[in-house]
Protein backbone atom coordinates (compact mmCIF):
# COMPACT_ATOMS: atom_id res chain seq x y z
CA UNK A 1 -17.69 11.59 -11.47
CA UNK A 2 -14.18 11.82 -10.84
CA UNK A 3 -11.62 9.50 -9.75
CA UNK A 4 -11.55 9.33 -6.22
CA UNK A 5 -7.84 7.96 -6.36
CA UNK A 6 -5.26 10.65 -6.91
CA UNK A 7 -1.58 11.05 -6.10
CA UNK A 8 -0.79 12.49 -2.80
CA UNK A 9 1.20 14.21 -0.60
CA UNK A 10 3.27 11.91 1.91
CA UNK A 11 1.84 12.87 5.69
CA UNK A 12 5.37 14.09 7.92
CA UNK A 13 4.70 11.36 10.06
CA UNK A 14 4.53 8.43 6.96
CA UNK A 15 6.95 5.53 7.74
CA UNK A 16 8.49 6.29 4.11
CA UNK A 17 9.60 9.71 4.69
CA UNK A 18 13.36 8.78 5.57
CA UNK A 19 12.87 6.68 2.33
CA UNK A 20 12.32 9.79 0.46
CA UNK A 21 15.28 11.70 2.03
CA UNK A 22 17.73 9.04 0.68
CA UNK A 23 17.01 9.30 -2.81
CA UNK A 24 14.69 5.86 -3.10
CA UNK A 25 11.57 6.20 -5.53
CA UNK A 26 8.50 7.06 -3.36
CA UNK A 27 4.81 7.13 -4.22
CA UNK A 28 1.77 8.00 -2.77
CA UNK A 29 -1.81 7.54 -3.34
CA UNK A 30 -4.66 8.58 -1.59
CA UNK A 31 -8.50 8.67 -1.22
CA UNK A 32 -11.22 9.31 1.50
CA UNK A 33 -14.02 7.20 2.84
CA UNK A 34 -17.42 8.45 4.65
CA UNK A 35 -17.45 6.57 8.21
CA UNK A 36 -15.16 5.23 10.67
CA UNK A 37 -12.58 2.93 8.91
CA UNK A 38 -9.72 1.09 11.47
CA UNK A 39 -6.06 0.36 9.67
CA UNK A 40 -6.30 -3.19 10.28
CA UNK A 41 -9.89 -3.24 8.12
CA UNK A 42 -7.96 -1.29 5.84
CA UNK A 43 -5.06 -3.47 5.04
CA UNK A 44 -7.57 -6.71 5.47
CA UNK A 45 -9.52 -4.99 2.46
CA UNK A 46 -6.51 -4.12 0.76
CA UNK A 47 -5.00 -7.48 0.68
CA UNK A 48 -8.48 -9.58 -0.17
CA UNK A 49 -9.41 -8.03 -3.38
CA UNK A 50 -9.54 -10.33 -6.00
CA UNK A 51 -7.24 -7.89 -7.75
CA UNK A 52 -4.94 -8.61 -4.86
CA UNK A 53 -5.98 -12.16 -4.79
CA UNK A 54 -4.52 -12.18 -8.51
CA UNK A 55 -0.76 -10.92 -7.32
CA UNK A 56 -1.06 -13.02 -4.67
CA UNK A 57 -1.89 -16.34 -6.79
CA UNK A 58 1.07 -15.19 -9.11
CA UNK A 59 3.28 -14.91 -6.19
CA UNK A 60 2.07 -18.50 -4.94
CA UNK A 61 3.13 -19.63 -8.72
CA UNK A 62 6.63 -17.77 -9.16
CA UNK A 63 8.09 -17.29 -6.04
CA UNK A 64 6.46 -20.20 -3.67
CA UNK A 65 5.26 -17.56 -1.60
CA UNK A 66 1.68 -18.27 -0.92
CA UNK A 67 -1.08 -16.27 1.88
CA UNK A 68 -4.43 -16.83 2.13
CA UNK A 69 -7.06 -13.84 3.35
CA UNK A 70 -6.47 -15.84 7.04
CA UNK A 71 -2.71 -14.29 6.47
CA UNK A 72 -4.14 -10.96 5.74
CA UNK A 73 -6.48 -10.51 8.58
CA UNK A 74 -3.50 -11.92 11.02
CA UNK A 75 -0.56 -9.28 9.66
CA UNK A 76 -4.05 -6.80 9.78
CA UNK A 77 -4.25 -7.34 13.36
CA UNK A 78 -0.55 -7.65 14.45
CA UNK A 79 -0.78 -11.41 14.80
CA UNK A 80 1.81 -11.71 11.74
CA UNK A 81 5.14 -10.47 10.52
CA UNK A 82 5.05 -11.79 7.39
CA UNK A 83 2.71 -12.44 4.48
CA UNK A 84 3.52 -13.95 0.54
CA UNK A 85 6.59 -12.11 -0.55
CA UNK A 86 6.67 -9.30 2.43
CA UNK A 87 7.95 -9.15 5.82
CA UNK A 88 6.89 -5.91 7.93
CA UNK A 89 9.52 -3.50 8.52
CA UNK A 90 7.64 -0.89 10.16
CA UNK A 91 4.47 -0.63 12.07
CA UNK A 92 2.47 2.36 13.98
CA UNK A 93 -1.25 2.61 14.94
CA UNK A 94 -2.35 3.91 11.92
CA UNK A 95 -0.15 2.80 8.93
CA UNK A 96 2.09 -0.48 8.43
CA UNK A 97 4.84 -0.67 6.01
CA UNK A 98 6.59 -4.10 4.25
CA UNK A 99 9.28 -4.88 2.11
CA UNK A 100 9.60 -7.59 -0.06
CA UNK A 101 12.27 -10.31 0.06
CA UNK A 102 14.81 -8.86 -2.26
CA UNK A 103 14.52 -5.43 0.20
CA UNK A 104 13.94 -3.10 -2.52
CA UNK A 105 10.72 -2.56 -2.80
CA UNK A 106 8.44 -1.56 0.16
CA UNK A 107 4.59 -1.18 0.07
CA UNK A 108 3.01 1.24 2.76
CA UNK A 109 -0.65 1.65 3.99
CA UNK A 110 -2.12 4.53 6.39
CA UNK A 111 -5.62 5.76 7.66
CA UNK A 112 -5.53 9.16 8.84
CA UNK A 113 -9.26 11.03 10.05
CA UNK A 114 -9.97 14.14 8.33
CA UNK A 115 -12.56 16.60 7.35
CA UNK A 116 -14.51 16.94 4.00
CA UNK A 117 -15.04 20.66 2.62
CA UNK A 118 -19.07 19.84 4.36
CA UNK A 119 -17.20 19.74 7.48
CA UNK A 120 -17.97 15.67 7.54
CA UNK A 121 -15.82 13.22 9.22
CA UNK A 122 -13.82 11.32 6.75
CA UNK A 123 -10.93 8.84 6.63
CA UNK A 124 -8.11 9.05 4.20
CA UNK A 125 -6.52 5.80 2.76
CA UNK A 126 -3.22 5.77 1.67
CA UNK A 127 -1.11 3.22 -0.39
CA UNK A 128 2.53 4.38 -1.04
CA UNK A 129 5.44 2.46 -2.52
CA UNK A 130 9.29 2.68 -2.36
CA UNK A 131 11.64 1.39 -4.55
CA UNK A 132 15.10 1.81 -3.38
CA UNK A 133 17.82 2.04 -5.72
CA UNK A 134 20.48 -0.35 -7.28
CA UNK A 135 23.54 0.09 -4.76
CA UNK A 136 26.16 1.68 -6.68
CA UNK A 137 29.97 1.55 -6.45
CA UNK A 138 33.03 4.21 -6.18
CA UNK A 139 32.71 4.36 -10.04
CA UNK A 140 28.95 4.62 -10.93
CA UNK A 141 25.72 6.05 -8.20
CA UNK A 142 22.86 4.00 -6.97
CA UNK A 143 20.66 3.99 -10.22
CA UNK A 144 16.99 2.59 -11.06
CA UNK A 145 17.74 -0.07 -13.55
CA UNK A 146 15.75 -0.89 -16.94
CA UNK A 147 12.97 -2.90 -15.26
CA UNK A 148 12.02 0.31 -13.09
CA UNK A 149 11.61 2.87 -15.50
CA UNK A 150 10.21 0.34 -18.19
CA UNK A 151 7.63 -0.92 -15.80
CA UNK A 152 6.97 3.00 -14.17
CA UNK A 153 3.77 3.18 -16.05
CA UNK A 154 2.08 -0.13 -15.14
CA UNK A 155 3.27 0.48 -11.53
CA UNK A 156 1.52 3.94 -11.07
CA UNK A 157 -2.08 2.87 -12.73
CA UNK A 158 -1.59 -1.01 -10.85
CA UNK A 159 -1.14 1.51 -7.87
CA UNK A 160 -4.53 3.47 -8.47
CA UNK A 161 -6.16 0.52 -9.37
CA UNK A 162 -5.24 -1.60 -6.22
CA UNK A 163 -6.33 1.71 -3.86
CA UNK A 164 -9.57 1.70 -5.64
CA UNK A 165 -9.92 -2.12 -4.87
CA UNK A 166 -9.42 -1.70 -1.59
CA UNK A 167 -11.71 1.79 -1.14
CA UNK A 168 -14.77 -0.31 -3.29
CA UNK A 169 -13.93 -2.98 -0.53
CA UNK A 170 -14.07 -1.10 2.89
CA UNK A 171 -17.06 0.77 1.57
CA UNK A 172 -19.06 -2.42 0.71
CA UNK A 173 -17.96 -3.62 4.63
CA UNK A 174 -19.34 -0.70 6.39
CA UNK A 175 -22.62 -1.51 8.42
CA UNK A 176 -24.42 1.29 5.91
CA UNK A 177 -23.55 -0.49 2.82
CA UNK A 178 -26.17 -0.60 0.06
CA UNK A 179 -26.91 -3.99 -0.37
């Protein structure tokens, strides 16, 4: 079987299109699930993966910034604005995006319905990053940096694996599940 996690295009409506037309780093990564699948069980999934649970407990270590899967169902369901290291900067219906304290670096999540090739109803889940550049200054452009372009790699397969996390998670949630 193949992967089910593969880079995507961004939807026109994504919150981190205007990120893309300034020049910041943007990702996308997408999947589909059988079955009805709402954003906020979505991001809860997302964020309570014990791959998750892992960046979060490193976050709690380094940074003070701790959340607990309480904090993920609240910013889930709109009842927070915050959670570990993020803050939300954007939210619609169907995707939410954060940025992290520095303001550099912005994760995105979106659930969009759409078809299979059977004709099925399916939902696409998509995780997306942005990583906005080093300001520059009348002498040199915005740039990257080192740590971007040495950590690129890890970044993109940490991407695909977090995705899958969270697409093993909402599938073993659905009513349906195998046991």
């Amino acid at each position: 079987m193949t992967n089910p996690i593969r880079p995507g295009e961004l939807p026109r409506a994504a919150l981190l299109q205007p990120f893309r037309a300034a020049g910041a780093f943007v990702d996308c990564y997408v999947c589909e699930v059988e079955g009805p699948v709402s954003h906020a069980a979505f991001v809860e999934a997302f964020y309570t993966t014990p791959l998750f649970k892992l960046e979060r407990t490193l976050l709690r270590w380094l940074a003070g910034r701790p959340a607990t899967d309480a904090d993920a169902r609240r910013l889930a369901q709109g009842g927070s604005q915050a959670f570990s290291a993020w803050r939300v900067e954007a939210r619609a219906a169907d995707q939410l995006l954060l940025a992290d304290f520095t303001g550099r670096t912005k994760s995105w999540l979106m659930v969009e319905a759409v078809s299979s090739a059977e004709g099925r109803s399916q939902i696409r889940l998509y995780f997306g990053s942005v990583v906005v550049p080093k300001k520059g200054s009348a002498r040199r452009p915005p740039r990257m940096g080192f740590g971007f372009h040495a950590l690129l790699g890890f970044h993109r397969l940490y991407s695909r694996l977090l995705l899958s996390a969270a697409r093993s998670r909402v599938l073993d949630q659905q009513p349906n599940a195998a046991p």
